[in-house]
N, C-alpha and C. Protein backbone atom coordinates (compact mmCIF):
# COMPACT_ATOMS: atom_id res chain seq x y z
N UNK A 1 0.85 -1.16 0.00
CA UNK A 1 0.00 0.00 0.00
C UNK A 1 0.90 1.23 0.00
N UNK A 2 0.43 1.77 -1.16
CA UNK A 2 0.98 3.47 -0.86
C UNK A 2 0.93 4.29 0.05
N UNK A 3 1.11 5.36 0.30
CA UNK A 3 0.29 6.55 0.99
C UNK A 3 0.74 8.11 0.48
N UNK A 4 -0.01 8.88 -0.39
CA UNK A 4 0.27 9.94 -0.61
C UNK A 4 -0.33 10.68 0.36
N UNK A 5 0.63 12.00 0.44
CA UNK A 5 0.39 13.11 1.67
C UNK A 5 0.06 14.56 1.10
N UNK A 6 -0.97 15.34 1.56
CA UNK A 6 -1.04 16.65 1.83
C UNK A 6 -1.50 17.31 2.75
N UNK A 7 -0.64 18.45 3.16
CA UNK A 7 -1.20 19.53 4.21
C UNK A 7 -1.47 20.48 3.50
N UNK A 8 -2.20 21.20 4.29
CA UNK A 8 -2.56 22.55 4.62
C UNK A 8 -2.77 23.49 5.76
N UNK A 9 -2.88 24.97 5.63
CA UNK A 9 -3.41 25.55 6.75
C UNK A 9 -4.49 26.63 6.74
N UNK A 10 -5.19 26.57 7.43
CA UNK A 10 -6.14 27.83 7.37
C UNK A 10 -6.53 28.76 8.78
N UNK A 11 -6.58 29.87 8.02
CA UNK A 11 -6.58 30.73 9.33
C UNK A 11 -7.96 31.07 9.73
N UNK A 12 -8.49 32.01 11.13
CA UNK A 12 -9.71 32.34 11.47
C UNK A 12 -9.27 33.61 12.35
N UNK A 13 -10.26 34.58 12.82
CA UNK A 13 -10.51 35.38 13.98
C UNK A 13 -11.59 34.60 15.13
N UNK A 14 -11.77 33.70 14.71
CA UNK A 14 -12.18 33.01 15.64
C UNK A 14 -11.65 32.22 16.59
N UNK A 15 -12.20 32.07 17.70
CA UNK A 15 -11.13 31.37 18.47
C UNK A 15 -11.15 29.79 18.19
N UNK A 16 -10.60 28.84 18.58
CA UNK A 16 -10.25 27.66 18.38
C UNK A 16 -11.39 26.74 19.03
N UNK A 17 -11.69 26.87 20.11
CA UNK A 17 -12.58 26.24 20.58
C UNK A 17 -14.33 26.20 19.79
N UNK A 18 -14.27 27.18 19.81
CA UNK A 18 -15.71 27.75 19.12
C UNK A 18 -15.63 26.74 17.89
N UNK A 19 -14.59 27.35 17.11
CA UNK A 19 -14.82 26.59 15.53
C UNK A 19 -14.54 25.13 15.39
N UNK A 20 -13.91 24.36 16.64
CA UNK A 20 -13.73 22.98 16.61
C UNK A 20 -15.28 22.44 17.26
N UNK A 21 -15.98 23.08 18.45
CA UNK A 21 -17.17 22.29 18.30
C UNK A 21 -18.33 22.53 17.11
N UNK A 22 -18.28 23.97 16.63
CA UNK A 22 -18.88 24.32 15.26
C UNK A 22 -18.67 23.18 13.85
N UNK A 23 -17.49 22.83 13.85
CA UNK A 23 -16.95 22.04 12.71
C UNK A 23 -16.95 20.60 13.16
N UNK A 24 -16.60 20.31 14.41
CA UNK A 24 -16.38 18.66 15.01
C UNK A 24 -17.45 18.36 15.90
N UNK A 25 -17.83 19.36 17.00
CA UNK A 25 -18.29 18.40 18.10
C UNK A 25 -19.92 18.71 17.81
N UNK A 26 -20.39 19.79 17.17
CA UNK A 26 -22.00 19.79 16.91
C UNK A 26 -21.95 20.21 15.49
N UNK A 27 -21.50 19.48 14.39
CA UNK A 27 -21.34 19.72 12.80
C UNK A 27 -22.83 19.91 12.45
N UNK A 28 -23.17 18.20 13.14
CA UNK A 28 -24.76 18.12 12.59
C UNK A 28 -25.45 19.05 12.99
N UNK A 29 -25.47 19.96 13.84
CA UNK A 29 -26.55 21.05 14.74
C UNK A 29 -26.32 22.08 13.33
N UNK A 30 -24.71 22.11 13.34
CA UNK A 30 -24.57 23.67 12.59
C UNK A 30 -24.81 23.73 11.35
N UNK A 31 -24.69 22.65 10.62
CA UNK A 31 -24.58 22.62 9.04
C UNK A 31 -26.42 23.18 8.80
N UNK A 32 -27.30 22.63 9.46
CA UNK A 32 -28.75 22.57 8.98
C UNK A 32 -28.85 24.48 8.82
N UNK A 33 -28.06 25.12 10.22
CA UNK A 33 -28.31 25.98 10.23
C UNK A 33 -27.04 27.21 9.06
N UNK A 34 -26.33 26.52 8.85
CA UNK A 34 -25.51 27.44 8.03
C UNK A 34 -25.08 27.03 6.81
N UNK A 35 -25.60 25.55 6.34
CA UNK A 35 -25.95 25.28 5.05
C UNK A 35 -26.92 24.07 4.88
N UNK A 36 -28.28 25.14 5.22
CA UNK A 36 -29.66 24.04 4.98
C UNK A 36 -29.69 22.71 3.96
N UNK A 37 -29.41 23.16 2.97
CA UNK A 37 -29.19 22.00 1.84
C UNK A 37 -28.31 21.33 1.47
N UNK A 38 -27.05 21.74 2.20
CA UNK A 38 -26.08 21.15 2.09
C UNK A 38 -25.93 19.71 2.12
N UNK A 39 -26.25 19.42 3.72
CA UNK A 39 -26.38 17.76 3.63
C UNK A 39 -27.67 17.48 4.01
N UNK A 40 -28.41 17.10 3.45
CA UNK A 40 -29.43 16.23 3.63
C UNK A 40 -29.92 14.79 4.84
N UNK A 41 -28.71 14.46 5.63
CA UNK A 41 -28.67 13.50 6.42
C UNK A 41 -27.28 12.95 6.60
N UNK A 42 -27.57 12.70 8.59
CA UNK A 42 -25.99 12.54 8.87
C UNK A 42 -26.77 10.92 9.89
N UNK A 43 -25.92 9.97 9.67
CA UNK A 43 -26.49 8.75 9.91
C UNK A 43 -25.42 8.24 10.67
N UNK A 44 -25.53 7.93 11.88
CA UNK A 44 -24.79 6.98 12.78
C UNK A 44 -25.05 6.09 12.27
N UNK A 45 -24.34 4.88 11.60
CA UNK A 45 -23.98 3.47 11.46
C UNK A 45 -23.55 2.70 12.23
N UNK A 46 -22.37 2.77 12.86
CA UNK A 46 -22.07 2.21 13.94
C UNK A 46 -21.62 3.08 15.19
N UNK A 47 -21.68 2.94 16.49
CA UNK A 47 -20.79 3.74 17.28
C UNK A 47 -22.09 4.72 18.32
N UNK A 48 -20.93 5.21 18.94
CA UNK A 48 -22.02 6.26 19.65
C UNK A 48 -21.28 7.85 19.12
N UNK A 49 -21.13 7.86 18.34
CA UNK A 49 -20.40 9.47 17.72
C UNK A 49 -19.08 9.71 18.27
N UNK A 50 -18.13 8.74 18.83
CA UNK A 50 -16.90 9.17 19.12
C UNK A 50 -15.79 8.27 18.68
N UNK A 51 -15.19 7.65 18.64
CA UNK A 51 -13.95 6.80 18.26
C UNK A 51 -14.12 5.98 18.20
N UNK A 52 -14.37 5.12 16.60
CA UNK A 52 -14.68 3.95 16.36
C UNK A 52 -16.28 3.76 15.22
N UNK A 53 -16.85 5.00 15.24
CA UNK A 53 -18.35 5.09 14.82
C UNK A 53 -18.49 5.52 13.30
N UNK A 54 -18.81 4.74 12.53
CA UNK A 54 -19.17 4.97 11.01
C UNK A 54 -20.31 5.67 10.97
N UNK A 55 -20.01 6.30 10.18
CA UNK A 55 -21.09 7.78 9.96
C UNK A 55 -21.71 7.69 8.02
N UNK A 56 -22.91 7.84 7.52
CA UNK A 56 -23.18 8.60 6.41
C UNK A 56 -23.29 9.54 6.69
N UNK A 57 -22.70 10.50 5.12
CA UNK A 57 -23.47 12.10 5.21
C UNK A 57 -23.82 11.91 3.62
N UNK A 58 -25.06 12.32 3.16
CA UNK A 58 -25.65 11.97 2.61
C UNK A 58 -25.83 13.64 1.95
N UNK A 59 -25.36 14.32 0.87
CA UNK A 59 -25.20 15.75 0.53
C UNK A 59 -26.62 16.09 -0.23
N UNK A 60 -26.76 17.63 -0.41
CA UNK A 60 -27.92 17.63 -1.29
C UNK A 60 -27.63 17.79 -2.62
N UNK A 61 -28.75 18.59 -3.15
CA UNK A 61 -28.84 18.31 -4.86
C UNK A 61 -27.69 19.03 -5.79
N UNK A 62 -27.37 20.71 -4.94
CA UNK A 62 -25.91 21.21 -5.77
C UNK A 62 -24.60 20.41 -5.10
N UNK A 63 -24.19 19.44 -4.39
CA UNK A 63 -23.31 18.83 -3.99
C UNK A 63 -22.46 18.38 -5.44
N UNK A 64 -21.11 18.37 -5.48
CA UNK A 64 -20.29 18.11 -6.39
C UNK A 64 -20.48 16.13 -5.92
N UNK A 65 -21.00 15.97 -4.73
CA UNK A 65 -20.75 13.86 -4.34
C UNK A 65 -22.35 13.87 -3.65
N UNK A 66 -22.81 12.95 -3.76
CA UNK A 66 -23.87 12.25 -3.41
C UNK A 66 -23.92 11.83 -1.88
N UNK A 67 -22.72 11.10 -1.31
CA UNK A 67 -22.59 11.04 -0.18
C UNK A 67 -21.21 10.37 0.23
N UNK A 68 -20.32 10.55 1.82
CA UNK A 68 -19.22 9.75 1.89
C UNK A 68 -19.84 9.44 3.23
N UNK A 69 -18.88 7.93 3.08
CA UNK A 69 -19.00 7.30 4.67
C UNK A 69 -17.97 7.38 5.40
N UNK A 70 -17.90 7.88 6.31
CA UNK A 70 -16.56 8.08 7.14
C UNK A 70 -16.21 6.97 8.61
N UNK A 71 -15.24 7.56 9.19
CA UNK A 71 -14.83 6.75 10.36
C UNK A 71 -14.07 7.94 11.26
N UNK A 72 -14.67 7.78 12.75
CA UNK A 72 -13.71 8.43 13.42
C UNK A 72 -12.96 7.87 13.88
N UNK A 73 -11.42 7.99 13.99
CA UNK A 73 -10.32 7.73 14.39
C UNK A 73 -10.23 8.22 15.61
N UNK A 74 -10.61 9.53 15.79
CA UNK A 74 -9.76 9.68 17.30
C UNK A 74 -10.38 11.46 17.51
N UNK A 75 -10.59 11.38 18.64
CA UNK A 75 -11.11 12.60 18.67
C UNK A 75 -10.86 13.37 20.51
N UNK A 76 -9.77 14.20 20.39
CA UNK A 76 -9.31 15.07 21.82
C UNK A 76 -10.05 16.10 21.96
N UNK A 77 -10.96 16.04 23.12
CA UNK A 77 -11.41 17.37 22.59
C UNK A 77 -10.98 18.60 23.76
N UNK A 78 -9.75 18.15 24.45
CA UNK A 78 -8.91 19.23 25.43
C UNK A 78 -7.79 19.24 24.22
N UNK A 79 -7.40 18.89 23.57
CA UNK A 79 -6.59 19.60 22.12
C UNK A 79 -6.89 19.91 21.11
N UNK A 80 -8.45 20.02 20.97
CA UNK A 80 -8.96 20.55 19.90
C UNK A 80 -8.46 19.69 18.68
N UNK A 81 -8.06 18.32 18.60
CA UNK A 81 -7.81 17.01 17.60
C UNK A 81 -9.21 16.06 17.38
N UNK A 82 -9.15 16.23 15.79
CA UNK A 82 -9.64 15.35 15.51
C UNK A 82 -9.49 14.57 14.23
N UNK A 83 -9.53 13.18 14.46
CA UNK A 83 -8.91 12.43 12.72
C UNK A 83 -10.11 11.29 12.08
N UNK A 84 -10.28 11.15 10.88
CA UNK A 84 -11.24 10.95 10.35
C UNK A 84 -10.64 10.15 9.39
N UNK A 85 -11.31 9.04 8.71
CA UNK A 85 -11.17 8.17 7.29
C UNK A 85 -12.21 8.40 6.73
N UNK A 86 -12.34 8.70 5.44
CA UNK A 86 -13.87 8.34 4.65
C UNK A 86 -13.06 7.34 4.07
N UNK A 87 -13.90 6.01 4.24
CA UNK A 87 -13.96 5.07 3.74
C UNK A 87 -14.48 4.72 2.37
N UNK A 88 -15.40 5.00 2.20
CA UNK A 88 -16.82 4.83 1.21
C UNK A 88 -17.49 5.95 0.71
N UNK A 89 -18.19 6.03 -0.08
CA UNK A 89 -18.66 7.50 -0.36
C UNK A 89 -19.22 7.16 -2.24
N UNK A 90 -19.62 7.88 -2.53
CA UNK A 90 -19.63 8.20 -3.83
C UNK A 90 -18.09 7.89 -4.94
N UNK A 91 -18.32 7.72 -5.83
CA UNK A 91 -17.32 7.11 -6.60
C UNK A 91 -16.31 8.33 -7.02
N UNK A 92 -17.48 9.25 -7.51
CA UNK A 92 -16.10 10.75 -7.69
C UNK A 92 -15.17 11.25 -6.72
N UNK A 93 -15.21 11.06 -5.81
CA UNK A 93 -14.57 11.23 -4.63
C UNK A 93 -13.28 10.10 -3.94
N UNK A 94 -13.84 9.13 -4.05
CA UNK A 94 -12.72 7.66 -3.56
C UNK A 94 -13.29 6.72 -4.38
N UNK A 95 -12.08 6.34 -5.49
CA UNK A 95 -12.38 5.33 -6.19
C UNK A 95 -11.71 4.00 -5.90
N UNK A 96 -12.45 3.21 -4.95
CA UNK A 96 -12.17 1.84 -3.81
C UNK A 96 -11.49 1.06 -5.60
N UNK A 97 -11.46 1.01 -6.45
CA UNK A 97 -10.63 0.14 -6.91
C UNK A 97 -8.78 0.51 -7.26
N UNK A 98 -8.89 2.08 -6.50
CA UNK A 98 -7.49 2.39 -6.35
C UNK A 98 -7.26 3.35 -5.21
N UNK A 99 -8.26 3.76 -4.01
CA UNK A 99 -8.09 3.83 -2.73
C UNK A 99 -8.71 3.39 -2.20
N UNK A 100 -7.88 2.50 -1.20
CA UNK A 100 -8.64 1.92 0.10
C UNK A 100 -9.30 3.07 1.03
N UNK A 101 -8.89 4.11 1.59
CA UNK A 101 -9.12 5.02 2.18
C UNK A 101 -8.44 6.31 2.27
N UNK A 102 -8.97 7.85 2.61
CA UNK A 102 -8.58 8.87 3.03
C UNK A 102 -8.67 9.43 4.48
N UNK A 103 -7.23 9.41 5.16
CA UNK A 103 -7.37 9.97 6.67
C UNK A 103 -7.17 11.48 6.21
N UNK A 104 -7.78 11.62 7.77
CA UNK A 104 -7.79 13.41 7.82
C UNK A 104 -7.48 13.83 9.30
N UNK A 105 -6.48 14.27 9.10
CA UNK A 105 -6.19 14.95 11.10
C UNK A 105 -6.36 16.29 10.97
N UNK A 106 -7.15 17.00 11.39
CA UNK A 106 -7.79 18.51 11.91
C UNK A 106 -7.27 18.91 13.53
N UNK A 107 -6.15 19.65 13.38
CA UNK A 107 -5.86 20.28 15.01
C UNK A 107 -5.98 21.94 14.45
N UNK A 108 -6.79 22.46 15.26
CA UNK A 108 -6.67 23.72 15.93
C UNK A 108 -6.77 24.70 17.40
N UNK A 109 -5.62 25.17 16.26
CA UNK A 109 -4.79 26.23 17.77
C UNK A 109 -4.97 27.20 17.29
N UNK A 110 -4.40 28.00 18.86
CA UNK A 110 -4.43 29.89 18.80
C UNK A 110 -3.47 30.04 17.81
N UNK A 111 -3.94 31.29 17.60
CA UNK A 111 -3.26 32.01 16.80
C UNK A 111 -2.29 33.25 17.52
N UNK A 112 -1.59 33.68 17.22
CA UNK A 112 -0.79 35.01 18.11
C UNK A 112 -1.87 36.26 18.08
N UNK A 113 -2.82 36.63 16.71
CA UNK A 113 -3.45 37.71 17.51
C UNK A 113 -5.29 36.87 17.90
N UNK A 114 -4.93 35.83 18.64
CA UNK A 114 -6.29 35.32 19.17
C UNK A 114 -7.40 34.60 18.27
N UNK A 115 -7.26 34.47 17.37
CA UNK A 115 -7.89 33.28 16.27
C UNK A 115 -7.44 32.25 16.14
N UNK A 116 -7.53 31.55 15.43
CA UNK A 116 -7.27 29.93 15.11
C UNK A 116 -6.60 29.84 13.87
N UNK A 117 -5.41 29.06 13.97
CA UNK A 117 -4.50 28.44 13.12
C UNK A 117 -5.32 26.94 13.01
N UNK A 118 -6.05 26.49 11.64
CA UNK A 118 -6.49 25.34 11.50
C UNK A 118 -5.06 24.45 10.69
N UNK A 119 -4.59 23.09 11.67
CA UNK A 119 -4.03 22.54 10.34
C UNK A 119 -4.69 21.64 9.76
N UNK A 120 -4.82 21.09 8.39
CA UNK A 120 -5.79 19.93 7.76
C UNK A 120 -4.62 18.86 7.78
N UNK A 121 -4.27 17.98 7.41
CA UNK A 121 -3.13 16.66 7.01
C UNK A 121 -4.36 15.81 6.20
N UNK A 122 -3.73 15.12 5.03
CA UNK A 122 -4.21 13.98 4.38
C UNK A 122 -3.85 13.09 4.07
N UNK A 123 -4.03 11.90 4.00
CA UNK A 123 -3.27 10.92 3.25
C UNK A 123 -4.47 9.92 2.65
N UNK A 124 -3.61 9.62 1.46
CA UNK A 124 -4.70 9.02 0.61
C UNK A 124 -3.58 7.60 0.52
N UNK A 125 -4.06 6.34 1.08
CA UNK A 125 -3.74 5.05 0.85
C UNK A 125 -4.10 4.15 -0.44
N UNK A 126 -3.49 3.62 -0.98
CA UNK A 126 -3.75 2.83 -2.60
C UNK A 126 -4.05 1.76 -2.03
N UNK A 127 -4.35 0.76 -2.52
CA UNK A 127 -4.87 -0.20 -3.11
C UNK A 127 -3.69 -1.21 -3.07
N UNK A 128 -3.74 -1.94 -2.27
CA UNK A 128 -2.22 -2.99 -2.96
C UNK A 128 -1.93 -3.58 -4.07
N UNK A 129 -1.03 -3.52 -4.59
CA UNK A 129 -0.69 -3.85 -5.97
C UNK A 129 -1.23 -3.49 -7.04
N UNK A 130 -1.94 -1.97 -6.78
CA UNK A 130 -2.81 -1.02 -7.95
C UNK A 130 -1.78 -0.34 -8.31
N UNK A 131 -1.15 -0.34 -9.79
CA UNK A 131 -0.22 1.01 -10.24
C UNK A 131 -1.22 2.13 -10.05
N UNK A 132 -0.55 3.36 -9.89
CA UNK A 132 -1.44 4.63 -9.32
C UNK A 132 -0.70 5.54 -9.51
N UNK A 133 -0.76 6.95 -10.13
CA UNK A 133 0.34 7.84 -10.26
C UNK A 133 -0.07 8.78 -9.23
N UNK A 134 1.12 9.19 -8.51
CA UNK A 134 0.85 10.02 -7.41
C UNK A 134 0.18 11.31 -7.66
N UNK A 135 -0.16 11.58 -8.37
CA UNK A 135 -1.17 12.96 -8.91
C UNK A 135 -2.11 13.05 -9.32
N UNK A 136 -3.07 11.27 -9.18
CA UNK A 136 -4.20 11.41 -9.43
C UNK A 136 -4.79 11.32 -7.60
N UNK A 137 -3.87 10.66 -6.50
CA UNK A 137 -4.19 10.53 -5.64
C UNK A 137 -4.25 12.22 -5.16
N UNK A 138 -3.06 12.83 -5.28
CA UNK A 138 -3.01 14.46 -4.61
C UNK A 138 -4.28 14.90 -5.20
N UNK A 139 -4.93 14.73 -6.39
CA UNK A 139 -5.77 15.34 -6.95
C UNK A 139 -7.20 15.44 -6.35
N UNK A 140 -7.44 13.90 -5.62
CA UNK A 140 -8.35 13.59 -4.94
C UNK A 140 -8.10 14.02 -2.96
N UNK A 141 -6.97 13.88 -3.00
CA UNK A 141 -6.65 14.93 -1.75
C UNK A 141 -6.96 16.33 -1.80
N UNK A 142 -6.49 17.53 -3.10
CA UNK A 142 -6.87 18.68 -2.78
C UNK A 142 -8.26 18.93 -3.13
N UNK A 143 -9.13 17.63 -3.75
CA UNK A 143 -10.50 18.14 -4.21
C UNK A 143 -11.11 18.18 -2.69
N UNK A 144 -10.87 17.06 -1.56
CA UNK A 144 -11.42 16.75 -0.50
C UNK A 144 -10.99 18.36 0.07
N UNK A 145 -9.87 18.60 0.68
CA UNK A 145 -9.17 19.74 1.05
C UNK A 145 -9.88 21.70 0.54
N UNK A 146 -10.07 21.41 -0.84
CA UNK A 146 -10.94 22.61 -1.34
C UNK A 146 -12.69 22.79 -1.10
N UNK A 147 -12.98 21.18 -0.68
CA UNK A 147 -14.38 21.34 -0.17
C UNK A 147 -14.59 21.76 1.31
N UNK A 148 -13.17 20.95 2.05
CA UNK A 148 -12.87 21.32 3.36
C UNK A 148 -13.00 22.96 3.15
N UNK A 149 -12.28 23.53 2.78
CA UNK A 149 -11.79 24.98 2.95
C UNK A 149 -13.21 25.91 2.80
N UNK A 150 -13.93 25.55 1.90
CA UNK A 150 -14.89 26.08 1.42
C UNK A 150 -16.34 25.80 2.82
N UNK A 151 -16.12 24.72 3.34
CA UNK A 151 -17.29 24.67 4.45
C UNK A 151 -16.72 25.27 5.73
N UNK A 152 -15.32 25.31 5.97
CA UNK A 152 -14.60 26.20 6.90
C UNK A 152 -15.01 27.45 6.55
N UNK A 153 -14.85 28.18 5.41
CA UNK A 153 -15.28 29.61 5.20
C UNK A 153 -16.84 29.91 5.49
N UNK A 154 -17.74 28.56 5.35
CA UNK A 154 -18.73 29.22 5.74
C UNK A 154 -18.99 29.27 7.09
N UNK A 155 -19.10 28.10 7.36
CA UNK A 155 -19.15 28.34 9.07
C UNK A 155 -18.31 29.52 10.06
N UNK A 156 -17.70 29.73 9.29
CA UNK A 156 -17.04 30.81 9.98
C UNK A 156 -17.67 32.37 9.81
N UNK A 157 -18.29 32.31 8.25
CA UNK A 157 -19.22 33.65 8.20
C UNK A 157 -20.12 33.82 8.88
N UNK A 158 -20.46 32.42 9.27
CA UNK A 158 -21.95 32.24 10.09
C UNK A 158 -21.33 32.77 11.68
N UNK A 159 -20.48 32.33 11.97
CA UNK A 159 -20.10 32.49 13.16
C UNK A 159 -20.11 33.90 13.40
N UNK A 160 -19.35 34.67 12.81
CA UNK A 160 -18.70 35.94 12.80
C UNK A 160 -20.66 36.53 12.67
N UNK A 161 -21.39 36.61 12.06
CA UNK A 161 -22.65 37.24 11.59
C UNK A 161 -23.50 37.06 12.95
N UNK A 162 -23.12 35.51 13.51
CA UNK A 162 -24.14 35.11 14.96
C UNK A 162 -23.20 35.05 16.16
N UNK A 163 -22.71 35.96 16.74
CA UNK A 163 -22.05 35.85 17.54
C UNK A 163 -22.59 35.13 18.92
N UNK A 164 -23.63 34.97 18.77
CA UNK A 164 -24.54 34.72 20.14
C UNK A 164 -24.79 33.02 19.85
N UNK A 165 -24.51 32.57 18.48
CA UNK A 165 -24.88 31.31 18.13
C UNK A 165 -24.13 30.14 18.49
């Protein structure tokens, strides 16, 4: 098995705590409210929502994927860590006949003037004994990563607009 890697980072005026239970610890609360149509349904499969629990999210009708199934790996929530696999999902997204899976580790910290330094990490695992060129895997890393970035920006407008929320 392979493993191709990408990071990133993204910044906020928000503080760290706020946007890790906004984004990790009550996603499902916030998304309905800061992108109604976005997902359509978030489905415990296995688990009780913390380490170890397969999840659907099931997107709506302008969604670029239909739906991914994920896994939580591990989730601190006095370090503001949390790591994730989508396993399964829609085919445009992870194609299981040349990735087994995509992890995702999300830590955020302060920032020096009081916001949040988000880091993302990825790794996209092959398939054993699948030839695979490493740039179709990054490709499917920064598509995951640019959807990341893009639901970070909203939740964060939402935040900044509802301060009381």
């Amino acid at each position: 098995m392979g493993i191709v890697t990408y990071e990133g980072q993204i910044e906020s005026p928000l503080p760290p705590a706020r946007l890790f239970k906004m984004l990790v610890l009550e996603s499902e609360t916030y998304v309905s409210k800061v992108q109604p149509d976005a997902v359509t349904s978030f489905e415990t499969l296995q688990g009780d929502g913390g380490p170890g629990s397969v999840r659907k999210l099931t997107f709506g009708a302008g969604s670029p994927m239909t739906h991914v199934i994920d896994t939580i790996d591990f989730l601190d929530k006095e370090n503001l860590t949390f790591h994730y696999s989508i396993v399964g999902g829609d085919p445009t997204l992870i194609d299981k006949s040349i990735i087994e899976k995509m992890s995702f580790e999300l830590k955020f910290e302060a920032s020096p003037n009081g916001g949040t330094i988000a880091t993302r990490s990825c790794k996209g695992y092959t398939v054993d004994g699948v030839e695979v060129k490493e740039e179709e895997v990054r490709a499917g890393l920064e598509k995951t990563n640019q959807i990341f970035l893009g639901v970070f920006k909203i939740f964060e407008a939402y935040a900044l607009a509802n301060p009381d929320a």
